[in-house]
Structure formats: structure tokens, C-alpha cells
N, C-alpha and C. Protein backbone atom coordinates (compact mmCIF):
# COMPACT_ATOMS: atom_id res chain seq x y z
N UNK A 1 12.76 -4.71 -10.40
CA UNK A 1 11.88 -3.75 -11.06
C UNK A 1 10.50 -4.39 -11.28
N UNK A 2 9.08 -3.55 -10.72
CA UNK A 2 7.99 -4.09 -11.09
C UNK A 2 7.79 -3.85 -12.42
N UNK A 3 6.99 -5.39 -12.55
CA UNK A 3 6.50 -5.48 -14.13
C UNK A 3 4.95 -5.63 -14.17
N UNK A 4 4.22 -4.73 -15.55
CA UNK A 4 2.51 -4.34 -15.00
C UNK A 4 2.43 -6.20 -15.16
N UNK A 5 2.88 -7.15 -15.53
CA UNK A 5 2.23 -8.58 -15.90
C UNK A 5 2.09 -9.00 -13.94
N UNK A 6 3.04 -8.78 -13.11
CA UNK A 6 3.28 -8.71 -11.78
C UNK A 6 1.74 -7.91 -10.62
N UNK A 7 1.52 -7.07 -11.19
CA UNK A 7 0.08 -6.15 -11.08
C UNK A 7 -1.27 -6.51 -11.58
N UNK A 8 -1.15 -7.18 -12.41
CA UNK A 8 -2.85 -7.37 -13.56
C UNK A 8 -3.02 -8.37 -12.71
N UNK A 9 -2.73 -9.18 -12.38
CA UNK A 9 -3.36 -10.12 -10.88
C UNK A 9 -4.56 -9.55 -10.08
N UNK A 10 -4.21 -7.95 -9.66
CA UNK A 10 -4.90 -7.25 -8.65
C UNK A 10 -6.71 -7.12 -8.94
N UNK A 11 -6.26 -6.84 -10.08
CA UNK A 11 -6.87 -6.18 -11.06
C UNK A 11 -7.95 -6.84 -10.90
N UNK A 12 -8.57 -7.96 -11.29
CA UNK A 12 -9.66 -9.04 -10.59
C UNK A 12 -9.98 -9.30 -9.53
N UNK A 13 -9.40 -8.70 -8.58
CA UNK A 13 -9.57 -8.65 -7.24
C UNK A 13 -10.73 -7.60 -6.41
N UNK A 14 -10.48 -6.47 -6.76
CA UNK A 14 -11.18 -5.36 -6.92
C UNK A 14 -11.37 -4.13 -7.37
N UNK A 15 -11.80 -3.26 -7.15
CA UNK A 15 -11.88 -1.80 -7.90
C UNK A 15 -10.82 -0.70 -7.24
N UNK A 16 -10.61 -1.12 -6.28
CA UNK A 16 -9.98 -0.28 -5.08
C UNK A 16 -9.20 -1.17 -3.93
N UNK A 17 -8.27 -0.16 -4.11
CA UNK A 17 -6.83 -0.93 -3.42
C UNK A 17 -6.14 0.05 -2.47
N UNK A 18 -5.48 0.10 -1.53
CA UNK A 18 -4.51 0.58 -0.55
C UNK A 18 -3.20 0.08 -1.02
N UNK A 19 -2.26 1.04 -1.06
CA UNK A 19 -0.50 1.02 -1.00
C UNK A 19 -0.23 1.50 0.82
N UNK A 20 0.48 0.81 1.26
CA UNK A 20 0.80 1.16 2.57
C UNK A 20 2.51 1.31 2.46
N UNK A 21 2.99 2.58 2.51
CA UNK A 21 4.30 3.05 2.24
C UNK A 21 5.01 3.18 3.63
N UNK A 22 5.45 1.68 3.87
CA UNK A 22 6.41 2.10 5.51
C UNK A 22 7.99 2.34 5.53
N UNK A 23 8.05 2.92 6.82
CA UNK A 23 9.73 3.36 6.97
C UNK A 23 9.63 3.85 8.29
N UNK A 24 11.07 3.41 8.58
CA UNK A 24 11.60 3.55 9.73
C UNK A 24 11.86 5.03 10.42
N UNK A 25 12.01 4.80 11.70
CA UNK A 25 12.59 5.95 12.23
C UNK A 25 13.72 6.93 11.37
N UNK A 26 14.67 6.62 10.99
CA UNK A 26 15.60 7.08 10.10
C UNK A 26 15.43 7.48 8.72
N UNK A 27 14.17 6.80 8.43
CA UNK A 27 13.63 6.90 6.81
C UNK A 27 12.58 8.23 7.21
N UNK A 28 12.12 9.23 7.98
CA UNK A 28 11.17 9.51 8.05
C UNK A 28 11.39 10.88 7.03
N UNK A 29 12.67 11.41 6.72
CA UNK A 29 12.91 12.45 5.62
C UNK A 29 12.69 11.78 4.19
N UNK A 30 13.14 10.77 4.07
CA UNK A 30 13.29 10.08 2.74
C UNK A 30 11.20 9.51 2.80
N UNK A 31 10.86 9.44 3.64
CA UNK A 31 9.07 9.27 3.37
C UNK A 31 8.30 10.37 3.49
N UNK A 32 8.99 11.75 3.98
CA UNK A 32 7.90 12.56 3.70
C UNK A 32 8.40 12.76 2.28
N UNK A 33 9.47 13.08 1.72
CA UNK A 33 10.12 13.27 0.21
C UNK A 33 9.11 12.40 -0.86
N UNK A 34 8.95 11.17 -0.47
CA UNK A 34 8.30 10.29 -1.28
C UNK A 34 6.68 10.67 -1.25
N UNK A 35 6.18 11.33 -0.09
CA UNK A 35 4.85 11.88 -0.06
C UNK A 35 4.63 12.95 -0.72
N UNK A 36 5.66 13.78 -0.83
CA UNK A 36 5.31 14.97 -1.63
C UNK A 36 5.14 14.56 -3.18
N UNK A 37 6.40 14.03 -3.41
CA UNK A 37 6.40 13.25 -4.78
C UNK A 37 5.29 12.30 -5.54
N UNK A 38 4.13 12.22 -4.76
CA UNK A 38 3.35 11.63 -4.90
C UNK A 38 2.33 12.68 -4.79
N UNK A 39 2.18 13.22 -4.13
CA UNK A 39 1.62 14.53 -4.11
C UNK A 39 1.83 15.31 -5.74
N UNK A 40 2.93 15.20 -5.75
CA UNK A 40 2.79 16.16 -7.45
C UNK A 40 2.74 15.45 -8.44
N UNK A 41 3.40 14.26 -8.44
CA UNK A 41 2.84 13.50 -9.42
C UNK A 41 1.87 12.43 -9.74
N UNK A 42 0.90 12.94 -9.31
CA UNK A 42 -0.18 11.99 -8.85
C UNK A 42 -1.51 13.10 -8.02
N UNK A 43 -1.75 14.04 -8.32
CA UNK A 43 -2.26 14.99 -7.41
C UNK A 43 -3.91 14.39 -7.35
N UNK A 44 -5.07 13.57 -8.25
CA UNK A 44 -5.65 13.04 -8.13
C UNK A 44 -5.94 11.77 -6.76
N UNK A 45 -4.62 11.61 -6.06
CA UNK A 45 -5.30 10.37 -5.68
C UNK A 45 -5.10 11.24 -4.08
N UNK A 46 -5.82 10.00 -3.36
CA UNK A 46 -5.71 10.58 -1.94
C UNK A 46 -5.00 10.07 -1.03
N UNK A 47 -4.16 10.77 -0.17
CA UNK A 47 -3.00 10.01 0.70
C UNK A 47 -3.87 10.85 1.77
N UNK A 48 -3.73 9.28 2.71
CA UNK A 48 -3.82 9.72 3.82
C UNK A 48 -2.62 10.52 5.12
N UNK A 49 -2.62 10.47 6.15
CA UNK A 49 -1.50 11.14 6.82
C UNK A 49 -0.74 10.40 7.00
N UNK A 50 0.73 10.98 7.59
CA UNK A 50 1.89 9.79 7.78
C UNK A 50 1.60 9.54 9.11
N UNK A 51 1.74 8.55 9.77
CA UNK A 51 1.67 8.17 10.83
C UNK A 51 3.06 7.71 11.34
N UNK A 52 2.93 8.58 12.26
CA UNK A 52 4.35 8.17 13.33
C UNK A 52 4.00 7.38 14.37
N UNK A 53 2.93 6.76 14.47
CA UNK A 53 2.58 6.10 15.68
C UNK A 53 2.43 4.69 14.68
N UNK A 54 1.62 3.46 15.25
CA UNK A 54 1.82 2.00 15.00
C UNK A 54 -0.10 1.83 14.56
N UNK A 55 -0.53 1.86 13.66
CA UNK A 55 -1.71 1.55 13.37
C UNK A 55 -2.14 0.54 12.74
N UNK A 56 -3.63 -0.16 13.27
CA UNK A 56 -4.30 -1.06 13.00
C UNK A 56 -3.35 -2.25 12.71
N UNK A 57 -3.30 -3.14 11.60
CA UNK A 57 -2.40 -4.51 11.74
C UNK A 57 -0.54 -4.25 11.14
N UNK A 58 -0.34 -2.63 10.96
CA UNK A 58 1.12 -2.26 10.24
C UNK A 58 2.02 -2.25 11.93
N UNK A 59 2.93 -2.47 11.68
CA UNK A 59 3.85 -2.87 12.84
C UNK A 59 5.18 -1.81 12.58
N UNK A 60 4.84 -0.89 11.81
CA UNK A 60 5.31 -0.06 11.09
C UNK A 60 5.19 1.50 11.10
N UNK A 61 5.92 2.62 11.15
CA UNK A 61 5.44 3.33 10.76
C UNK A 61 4.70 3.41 9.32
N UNK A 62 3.88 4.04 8.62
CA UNK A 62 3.41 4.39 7.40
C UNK A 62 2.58 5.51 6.89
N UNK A 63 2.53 5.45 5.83
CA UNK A 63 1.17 6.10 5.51
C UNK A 63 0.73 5.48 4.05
N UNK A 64 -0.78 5.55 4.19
CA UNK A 64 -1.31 4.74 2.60
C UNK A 64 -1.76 5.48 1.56
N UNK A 65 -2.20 5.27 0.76
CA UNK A 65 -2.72 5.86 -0.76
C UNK A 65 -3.82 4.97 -1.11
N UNK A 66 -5.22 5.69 -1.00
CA UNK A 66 -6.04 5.04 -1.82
C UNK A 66 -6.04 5.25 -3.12
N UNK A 67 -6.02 3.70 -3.78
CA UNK A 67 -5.80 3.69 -5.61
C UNK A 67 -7.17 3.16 -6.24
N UNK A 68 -7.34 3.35 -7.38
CA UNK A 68 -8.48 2.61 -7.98
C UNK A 68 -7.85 1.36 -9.17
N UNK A 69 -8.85 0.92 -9.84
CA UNK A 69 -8.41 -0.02 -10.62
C UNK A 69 -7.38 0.90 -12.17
N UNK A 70 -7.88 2.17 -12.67
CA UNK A 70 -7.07 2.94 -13.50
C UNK A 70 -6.16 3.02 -13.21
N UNK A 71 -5.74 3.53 -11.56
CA UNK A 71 -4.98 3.96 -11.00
C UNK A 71 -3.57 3.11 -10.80
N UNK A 72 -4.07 2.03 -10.54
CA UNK A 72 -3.19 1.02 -9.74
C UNK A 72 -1.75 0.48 -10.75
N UNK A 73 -2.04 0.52 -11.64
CA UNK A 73 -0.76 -0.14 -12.78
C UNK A 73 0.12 0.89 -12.50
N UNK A 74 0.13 2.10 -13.27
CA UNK A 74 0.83 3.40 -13.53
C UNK A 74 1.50 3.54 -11.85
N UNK A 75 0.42 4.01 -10.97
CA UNK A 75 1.05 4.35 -9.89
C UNK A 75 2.08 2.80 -9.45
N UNK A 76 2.04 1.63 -8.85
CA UNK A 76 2.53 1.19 -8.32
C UNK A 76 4.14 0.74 -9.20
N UNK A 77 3.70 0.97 -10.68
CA UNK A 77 5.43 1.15 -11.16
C UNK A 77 6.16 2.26 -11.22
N UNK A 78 5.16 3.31 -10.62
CA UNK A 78 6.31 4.77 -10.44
C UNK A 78 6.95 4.78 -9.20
N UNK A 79 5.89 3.90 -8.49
CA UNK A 79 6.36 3.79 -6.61
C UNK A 79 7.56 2.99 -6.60
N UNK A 80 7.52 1.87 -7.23
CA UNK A 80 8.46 1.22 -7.27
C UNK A 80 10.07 1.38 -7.43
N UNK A 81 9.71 2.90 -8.67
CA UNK A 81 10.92 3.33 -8.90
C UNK A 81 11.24 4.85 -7.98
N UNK A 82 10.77 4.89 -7.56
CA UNK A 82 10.61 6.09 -6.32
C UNK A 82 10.57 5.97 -4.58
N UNK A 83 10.22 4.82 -4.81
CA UNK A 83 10.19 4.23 -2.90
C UNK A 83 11.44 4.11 -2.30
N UNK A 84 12.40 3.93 -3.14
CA UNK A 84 13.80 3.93 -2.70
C UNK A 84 13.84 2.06 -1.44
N UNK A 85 14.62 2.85 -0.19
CA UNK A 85 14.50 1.26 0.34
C UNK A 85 13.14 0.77 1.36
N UNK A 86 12.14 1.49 1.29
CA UNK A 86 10.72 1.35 2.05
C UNK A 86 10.05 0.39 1.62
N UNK A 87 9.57 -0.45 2.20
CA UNK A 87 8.84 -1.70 1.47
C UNK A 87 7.45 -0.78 1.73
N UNK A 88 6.38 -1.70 0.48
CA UNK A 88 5.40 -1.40 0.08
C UNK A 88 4.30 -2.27 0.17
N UNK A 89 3.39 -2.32 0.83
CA UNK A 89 2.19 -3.26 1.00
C UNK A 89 1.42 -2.74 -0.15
N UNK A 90 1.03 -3.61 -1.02
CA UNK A 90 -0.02 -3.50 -1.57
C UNK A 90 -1.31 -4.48 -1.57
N UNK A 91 -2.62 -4.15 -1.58
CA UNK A 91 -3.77 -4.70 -1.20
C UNK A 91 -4.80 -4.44 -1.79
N UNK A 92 -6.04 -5.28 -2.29
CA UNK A 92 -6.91 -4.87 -2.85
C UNK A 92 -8.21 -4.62 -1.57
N UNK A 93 -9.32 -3.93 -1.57
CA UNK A 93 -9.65 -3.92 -0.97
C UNK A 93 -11.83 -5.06 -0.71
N UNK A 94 -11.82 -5.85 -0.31
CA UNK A 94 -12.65 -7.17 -0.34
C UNK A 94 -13.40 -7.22 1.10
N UNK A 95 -14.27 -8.14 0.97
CA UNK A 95 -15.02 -8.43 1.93
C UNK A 95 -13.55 -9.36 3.38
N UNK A 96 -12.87 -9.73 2.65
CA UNK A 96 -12.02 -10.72 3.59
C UNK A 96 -10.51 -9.67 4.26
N UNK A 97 -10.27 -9.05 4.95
CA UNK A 97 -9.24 -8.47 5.44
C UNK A 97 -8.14 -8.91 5.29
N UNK A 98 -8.10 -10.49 5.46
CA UNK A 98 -7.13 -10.69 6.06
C UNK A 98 -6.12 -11.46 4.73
N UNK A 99 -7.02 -12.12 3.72
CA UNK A 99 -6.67 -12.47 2.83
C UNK A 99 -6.49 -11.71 1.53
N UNK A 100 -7.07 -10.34 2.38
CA UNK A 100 -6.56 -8.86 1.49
C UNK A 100 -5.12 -8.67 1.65
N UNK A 101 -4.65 -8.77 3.28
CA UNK A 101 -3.52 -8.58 3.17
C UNK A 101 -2.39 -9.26 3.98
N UNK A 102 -3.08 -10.79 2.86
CA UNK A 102 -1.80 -12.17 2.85
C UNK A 102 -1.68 -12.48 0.93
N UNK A 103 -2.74 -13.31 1.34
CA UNK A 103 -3.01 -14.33 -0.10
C UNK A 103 -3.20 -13.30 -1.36
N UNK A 104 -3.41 -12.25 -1.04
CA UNK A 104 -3.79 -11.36 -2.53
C UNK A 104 -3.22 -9.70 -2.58
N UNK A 105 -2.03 -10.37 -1.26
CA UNK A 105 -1.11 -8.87 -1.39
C UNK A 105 -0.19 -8.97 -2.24
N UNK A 106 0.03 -7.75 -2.51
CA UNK A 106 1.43 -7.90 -3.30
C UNK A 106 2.70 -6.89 -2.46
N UNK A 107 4.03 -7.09 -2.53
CA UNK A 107 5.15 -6.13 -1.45
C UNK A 107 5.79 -5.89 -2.64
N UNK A 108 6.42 -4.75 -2.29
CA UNK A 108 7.69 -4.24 -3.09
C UNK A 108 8.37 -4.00 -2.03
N UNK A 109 9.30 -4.34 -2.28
CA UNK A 109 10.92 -4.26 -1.15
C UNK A 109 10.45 -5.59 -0.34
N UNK A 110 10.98 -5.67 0.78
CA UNK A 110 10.85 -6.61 1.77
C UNK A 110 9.77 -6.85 2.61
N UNK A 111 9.00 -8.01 2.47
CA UNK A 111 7.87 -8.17 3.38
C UNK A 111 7.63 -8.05 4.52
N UNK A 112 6.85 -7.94 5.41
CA UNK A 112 6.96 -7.35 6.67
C UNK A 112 6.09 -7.78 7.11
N UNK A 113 6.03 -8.81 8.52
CA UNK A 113 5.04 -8.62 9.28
C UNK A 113 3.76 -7.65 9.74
N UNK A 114 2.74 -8.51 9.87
CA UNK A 114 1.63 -7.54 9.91
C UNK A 114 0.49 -8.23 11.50
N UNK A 115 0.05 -8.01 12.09
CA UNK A 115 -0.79 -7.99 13.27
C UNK A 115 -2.18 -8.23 12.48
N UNK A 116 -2.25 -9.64 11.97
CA UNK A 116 -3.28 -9.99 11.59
C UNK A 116 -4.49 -10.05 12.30
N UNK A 117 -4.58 -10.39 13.58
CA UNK A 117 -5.28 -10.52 14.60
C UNK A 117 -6.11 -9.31 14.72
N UNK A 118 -5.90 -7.88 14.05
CA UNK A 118 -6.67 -6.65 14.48
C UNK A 118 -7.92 -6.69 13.10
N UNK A 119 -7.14 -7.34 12.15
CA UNK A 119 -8.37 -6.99 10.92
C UNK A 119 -9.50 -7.99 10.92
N UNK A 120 -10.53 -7.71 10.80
CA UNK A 120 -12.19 -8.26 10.63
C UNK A 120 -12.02 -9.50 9.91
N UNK A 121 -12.90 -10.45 10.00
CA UNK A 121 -13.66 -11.46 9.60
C UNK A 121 -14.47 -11.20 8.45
N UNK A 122 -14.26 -11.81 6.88
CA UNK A 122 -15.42 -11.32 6.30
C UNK A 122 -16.68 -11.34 6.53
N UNK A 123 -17.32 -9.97 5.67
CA UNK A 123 -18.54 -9.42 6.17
C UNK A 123 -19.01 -9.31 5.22
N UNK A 124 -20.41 -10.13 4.21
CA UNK A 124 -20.83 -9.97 2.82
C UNK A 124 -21.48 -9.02 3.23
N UNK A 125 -21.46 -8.14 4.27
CA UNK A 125 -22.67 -7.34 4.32
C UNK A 125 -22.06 -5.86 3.93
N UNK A 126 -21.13 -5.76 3.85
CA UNK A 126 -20.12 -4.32 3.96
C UNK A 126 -19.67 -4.15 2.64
């Protein structure tokens, strides 16, 4: 069970964060279920689409949720208790990609390889 002391880490990191909610071929009823559910309880934030195809460095099906810093406590302990067996990338979002999403991620469920090689080089300019 996530605990917010597990989360307030993020929190210094940045203002704005991505949840990347993956699942398998077989999970794809049990992840649109979890999208709707997020959808109503949570109708403020914005989910992007589910993707059935393999995007950018997820090796995964998924789909993400942009969160803010309000956002991020509340939501990622309701996900937690709602994601069922889908692991969960969580990430703040920084000038550094990649150490967005190694050194300063956080997972719920099981970690998962990621195709580091596709995300950017920091850019103080962005």
C-alpha cells in the first residue's frame, strides 16, 4: 500500500508529473475500467488516449495522466488502490528525461523496463 511519506519526495522535483498506467494484452478490459474510473473520479485531470501500440521509451502498452503538484498525493494513492495488477510509472516532469524516468521515478506494482535510448538529453532551454 502507497504511503503519501513514499510521494512527498516528488514533490521537490517538480510541478508536473506523468502516471504511465500499463497492461497487457489481457489486461486491456481491466485498463479501460481503470480509465473510466479515473475519468469520474478525478474528472479535472487530463488522460491522454490508451495506446495499443508501443510508444516513445514504454515497452508497454499504456496510457498516461497528466498530474500537478495538488494533484499528485491524492491521485497516486487512489491509483494505487484501484490499478489492480498494472504497474505504474510515475515521473516528475524536468529538464533531464531520463533521470525523470530512472533516478526520480517512482513504480507501483512491478518495474518495467523502459527504452531509454528514445528520451532527450537535458535541455535548460525547454
Amino acid at each position: 500500500m502507497l504511503k503519501q511519506r513514499q510521494i512527498l519526495p516528488l514533490h521537490g522535483l517538480s510541478q508536473n508529473f506523468h502516471a504511465h498506467v500499463y497492461f497487457d494484452d489481457d489486461q486491456l478490459e481491466q485498463a479501460l475500467s481503470c480509465y473510466a474510473a479515473i475519468q469520474a473520479s478525478f474528472p479535472g485531470l487530463k488522460l491522454g488516449r490508451v495506446h495499443e501500440t508501443l510508444v516513445g521509451p514504454h515497452l508497454k502498452r499504456q496510457f498516461q495522466i497528466a498530474l500537478d503538484r495538488e494533484t499528485v498525493t491524492d491521485f497516486l494513492i487512489w491509483l494505487d488502490d484501484n490499478r489492480g495488477p498494472m504497474s505504474v510509472l510515475v515521473h516528475p516532469l524536468t529538464i533531464d528525461e531520463v533521470q525523470d524516468h530512472t533516478a526520480h521515478a517512482l513504480w507501483l506494482g512491478d518495474k518495467l523496463p523502459l527504452k531509454l535510448g528514445v528520451l532527450g538529453a537535458p535541455n535548460p532551454t525547454t
